[in-house]
C-alpha atoms as a PDB file:
ATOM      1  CA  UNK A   1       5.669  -0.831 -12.195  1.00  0.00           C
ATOM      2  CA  UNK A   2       5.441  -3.286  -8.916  1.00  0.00           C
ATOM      3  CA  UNK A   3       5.613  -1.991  -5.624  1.00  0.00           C
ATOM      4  CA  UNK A   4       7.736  -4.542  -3.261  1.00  0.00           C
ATOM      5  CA  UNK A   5       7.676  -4.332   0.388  1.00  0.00           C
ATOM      6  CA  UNK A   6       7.412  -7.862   1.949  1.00  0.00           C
ATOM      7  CA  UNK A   7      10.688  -8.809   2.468  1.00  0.00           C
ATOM      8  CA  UNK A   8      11.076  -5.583   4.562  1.00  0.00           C
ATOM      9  CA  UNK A   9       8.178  -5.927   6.703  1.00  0.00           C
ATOM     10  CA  UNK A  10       7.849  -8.588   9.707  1.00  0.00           C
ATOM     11  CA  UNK A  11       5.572 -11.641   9.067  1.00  0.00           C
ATOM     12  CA  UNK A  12       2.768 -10.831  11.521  1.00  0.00           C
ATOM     13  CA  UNK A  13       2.596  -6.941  10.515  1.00  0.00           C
ATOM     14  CA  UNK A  14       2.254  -8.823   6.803  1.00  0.00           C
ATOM     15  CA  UNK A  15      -0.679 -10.985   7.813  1.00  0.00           C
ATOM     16  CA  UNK A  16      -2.338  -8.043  10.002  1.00  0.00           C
ATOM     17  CA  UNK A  17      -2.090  -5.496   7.200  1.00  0.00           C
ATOM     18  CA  UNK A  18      -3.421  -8.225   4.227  1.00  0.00           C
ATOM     19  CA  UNK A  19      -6.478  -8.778   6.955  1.00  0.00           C
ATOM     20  CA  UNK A  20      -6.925  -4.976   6.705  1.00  0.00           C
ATOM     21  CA  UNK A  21      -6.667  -4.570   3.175  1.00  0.00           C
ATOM     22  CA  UNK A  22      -8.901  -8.114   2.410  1.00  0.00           C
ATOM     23  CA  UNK A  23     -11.295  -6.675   4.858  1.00  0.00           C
ATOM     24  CA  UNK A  24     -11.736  -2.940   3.021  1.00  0.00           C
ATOM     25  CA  UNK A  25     -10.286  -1.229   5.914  1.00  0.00           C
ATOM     26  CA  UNK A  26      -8.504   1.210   3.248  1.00  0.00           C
ATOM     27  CA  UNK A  27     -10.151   4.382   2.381  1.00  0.00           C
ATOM     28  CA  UNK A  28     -10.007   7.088   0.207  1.00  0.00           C
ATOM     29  CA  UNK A  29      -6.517   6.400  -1.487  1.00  0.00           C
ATOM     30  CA  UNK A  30      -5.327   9.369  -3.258  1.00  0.00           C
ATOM     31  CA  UNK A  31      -2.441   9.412  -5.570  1.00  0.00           C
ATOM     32  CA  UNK A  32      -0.613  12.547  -6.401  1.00  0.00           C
ATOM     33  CA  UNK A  33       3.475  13.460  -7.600  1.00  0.00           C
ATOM     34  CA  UNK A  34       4.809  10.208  -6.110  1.00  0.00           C
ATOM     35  CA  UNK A  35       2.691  10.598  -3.185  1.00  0.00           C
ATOM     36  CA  UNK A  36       0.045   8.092  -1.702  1.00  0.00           C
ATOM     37  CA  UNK A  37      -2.110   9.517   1.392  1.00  0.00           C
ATOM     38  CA  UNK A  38      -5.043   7.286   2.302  1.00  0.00           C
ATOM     39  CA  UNK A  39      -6.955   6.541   5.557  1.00  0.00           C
ATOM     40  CA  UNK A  40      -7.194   3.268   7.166  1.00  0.00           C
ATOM     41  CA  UNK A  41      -9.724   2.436   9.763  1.00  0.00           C
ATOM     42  CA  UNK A  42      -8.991   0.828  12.712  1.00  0.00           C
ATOM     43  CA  UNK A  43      -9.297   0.498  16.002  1.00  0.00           C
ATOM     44  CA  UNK A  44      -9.035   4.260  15.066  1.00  0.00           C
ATOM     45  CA  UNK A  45      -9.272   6.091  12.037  1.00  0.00           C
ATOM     46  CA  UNK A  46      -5.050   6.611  10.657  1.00  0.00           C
ATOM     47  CA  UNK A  47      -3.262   8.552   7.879  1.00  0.00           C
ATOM     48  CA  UNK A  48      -0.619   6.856   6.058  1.00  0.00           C
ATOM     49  CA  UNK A  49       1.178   8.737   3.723  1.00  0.00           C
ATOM     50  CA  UNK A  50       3.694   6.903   0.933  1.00  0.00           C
ATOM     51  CA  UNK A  51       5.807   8.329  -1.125  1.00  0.00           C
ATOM     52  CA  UNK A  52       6.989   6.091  -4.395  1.00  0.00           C
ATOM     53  CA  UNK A  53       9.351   6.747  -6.970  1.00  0.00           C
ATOM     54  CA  UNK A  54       8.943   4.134  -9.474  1.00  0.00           C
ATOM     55  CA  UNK A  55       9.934   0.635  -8.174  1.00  0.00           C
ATOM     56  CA  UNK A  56      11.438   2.203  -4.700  1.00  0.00           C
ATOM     57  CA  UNK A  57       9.595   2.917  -1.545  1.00  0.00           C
ATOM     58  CA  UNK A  58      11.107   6.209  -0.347  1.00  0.00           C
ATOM     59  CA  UNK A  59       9.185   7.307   2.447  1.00  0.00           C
ATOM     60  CA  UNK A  60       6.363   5.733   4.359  1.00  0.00           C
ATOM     61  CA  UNK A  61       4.385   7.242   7.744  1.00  0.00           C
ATOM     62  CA  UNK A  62       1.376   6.547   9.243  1.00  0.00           C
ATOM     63  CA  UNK A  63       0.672   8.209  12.697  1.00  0.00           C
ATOM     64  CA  UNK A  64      -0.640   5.400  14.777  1.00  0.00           C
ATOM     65  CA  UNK A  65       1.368   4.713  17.644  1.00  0.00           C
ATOM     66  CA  UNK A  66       2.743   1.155  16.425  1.00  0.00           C
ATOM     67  CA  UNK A  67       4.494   2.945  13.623  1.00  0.00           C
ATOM     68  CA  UNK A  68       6.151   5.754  15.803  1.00  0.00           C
ATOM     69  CA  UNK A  69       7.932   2.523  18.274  1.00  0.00           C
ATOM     70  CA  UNK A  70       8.652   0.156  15.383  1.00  0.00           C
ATOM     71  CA  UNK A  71       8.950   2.184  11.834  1.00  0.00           C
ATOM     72  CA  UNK A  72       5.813  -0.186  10.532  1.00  0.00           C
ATOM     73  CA  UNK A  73       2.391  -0.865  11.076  1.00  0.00           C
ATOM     74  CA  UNK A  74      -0.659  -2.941  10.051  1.00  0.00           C
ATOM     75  CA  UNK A  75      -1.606   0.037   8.620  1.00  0.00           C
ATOM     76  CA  UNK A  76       0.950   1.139   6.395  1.00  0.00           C
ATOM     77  CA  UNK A  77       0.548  -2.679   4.881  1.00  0.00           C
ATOM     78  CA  UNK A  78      -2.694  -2.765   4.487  1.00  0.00           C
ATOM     79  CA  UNK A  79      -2.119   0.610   1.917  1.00  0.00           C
ATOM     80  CA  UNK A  80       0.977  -1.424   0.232  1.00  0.00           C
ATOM     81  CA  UNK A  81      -1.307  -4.232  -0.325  1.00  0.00           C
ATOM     82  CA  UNK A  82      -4.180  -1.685  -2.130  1.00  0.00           C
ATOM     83  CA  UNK A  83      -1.449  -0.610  -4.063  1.00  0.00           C
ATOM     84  CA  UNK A  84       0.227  -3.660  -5.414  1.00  0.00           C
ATOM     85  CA  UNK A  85      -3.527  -4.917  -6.672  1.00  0.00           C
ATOM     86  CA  UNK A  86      -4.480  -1.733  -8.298  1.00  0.00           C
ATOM     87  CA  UNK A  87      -0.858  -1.728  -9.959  1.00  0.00           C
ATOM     88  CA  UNK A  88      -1.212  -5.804 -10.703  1.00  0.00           C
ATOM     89  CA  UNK A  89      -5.004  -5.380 -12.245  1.00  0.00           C
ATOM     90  CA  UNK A  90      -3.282  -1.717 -14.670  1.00  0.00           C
ATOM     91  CA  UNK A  91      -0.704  -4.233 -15.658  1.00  0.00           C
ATOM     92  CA  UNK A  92      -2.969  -6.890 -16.569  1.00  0.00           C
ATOM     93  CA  UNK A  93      -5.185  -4.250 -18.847  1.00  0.00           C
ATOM     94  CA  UNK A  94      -2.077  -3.164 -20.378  1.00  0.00           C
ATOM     95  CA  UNK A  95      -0.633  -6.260 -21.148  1.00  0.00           C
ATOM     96  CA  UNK A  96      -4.340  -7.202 -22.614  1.00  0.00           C
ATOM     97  CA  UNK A  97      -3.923  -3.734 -25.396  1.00  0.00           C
ATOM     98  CA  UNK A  98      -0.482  -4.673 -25.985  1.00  0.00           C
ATOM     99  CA  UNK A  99      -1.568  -8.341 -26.980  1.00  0.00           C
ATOM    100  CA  UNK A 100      -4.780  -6.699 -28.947  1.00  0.00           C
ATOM    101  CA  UNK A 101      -2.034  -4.663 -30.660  1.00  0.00           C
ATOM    102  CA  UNK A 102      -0.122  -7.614 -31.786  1.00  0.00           C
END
């Protein structure tokens, strides 16, 4: 499973939401039925919610007012980010049993 999303996003709302993630600005990530809620602190405290169907990105909110103008946000990212490394480092330990197996 990989989770793309950066050539959807704009450059700088890439950069700001990597600075978030890098930083630990993501908080309790839950995963549940296709659905990723987590909290990001900010300037204020947000909820993004994600919902993911395999490879596909169907649904993504976050109620910070950058997302409601421009349909993305820093903060959004930042979750995406947390995602694709958790998802990169599962892949890795499964690659590492399927090797072991071999």
């Amino acid at each position: 499973m990989k989770v793309e999303f950066e050539s959807t996003y704009s450059r700088i709302i890439l950069k700001r939401g990597l600075e978030y993630y890098q930083t630990g600005n993501v908080k309790r990530v839950v995963i549940k039925d296709g659905i990723v809620s987590a909290i990001v602190n900010g300037t204020n405290t947000y909820h993004v919610s994600l919902e993911i169907k395999v490879d596909e990105i169907l649904n993504v909110e976050c109620d910070c007012p950058y997302f409601y103008e421009h349909d993305e946000c820093k903060h959004n990212t930042a979750v995406l980010y947390y995602l694709k490394n958790k998802i990169s480092k599962v892949n890795k330990v499964i690659r590492s049993v399927d090797n072991r197996k071999n």
